[in-house]
C-alpha atoms as a PDB file:
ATOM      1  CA  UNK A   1     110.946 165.820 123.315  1.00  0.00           C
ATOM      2  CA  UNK A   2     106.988 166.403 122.952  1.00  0.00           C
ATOM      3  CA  UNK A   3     104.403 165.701 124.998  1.00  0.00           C
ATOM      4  CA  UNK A   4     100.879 166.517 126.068  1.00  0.00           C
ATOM      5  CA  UNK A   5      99.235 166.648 129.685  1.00  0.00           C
ATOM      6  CA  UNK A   6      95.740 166.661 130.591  1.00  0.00           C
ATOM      7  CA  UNK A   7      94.852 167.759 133.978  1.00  0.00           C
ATOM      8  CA  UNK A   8      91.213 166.002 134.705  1.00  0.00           C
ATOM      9  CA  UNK A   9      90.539 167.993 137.996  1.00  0.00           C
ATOM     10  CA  UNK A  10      87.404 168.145 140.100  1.00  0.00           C
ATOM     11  CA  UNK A  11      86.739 172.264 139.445  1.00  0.00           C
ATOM     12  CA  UNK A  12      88.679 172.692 136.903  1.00  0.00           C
ATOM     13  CA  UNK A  13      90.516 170.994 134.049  1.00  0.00           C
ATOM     14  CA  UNK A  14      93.707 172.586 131.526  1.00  0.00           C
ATOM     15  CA  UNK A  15      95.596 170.599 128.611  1.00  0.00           C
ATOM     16  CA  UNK A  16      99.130 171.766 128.417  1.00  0.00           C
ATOM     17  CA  UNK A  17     101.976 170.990 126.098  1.00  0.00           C
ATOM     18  CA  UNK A  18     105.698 170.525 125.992  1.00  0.00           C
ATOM     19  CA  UNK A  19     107.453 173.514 124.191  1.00  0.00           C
ATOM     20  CA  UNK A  20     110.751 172.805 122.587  1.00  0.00           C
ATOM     21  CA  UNK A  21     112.189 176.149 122.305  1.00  0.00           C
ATOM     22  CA  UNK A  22     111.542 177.111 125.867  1.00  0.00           C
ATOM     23  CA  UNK A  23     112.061 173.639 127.547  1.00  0.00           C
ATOM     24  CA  UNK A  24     109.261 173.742 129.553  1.00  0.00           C
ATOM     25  CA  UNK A  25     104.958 173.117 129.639  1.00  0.00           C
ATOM     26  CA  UNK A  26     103.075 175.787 128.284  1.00  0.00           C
ATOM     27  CA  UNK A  27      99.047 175.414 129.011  1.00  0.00           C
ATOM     28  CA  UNK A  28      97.163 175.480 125.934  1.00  0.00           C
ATOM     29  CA  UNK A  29      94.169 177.833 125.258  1.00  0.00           C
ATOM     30  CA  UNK A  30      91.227 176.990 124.816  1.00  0.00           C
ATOM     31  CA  UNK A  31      88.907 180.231 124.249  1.00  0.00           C
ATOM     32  CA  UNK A  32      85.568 178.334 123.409  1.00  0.00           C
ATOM     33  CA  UNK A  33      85.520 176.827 126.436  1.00  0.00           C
ATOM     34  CA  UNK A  34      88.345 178.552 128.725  1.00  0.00           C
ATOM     35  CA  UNK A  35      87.354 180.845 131.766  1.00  0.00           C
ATOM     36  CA  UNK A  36      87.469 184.826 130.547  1.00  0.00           C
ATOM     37  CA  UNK A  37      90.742 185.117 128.758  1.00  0.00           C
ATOM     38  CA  UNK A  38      90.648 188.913 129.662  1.00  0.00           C
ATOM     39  CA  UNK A  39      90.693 188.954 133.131  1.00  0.00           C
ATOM     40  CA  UNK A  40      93.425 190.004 135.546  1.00  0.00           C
ATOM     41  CA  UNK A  41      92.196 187.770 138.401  1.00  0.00           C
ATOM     42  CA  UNK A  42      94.581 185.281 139.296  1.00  0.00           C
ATOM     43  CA  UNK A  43      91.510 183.325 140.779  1.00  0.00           C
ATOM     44  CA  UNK A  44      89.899 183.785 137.567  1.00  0.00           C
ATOM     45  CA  UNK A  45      92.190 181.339 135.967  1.00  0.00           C
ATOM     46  CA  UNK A  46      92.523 182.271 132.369  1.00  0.00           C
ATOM     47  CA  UNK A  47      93.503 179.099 130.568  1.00  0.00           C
ATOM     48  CA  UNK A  48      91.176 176.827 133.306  1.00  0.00           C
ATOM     49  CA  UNK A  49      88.559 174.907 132.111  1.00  0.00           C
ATOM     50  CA  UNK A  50      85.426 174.365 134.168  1.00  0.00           C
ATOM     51  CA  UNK A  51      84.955 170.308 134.986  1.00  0.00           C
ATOM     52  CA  UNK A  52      81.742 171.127 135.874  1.00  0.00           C
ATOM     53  CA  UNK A  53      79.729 173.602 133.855  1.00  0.00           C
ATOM     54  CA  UNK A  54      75.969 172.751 133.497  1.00  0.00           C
ATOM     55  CA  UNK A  55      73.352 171.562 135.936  1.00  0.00           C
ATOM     56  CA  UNK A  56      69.573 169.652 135.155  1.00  0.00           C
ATOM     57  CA  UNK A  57      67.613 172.650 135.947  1.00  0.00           C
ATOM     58  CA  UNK A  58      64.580 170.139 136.990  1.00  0.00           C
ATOM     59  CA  UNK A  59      66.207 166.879 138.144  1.00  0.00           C
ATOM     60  CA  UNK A  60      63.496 163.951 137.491  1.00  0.00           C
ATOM     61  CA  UNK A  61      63.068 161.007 140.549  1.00  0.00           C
ATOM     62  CA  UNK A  62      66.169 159.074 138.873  1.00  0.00           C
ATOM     63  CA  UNK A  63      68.550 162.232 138.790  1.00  0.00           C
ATOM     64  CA  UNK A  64      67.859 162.299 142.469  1.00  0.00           C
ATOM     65  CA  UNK A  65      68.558 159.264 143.583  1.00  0.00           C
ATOM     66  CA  UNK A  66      71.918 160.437 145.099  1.00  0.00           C
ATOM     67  CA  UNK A  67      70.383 162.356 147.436  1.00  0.00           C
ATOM     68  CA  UNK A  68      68.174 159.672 149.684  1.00  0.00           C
ATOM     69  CA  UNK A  69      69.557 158.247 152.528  1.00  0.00           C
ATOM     70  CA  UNK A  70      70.791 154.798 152.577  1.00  0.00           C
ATOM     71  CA  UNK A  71      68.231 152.211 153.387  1.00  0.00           C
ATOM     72  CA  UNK A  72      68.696 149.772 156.256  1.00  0.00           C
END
């Protein structure tokens, strides 16, 4: 059996893949774009992907749209 799995989450995204051999997922690495592949923090998430990594550093009036109250 093979397979692939994409986890789409809301902080933080991984691919993973079936392995044969072993019979079970295996996440997938992605070092351009992983979290620090060094680290021994288990909140550090090695093979994590960030969902959300950039923000407008000067939002124009359209980028902040979402944050006006709703009109009545």
């Amino acid at each position: 059996m093979t397979g692939w799995a994409l986890d789409l989450g809301t902080t933080n995204s991984a691919v993973a893949r079936w392995d044969e051999p072993l019979e079970k997922p295996r996440l997938v690495a992605l070092p351009a774009i992983c979290r620090k592949q060094e680290s021994t923090d288990p909140l550090e998430g090695a093979h994590m992907v960030p969902s959300a990594d950039d923000f407008l550093a000067k939002p124009g009036p359209l980028d902040r749209l979402g944050s006006w109250p709703p009109s009545r």
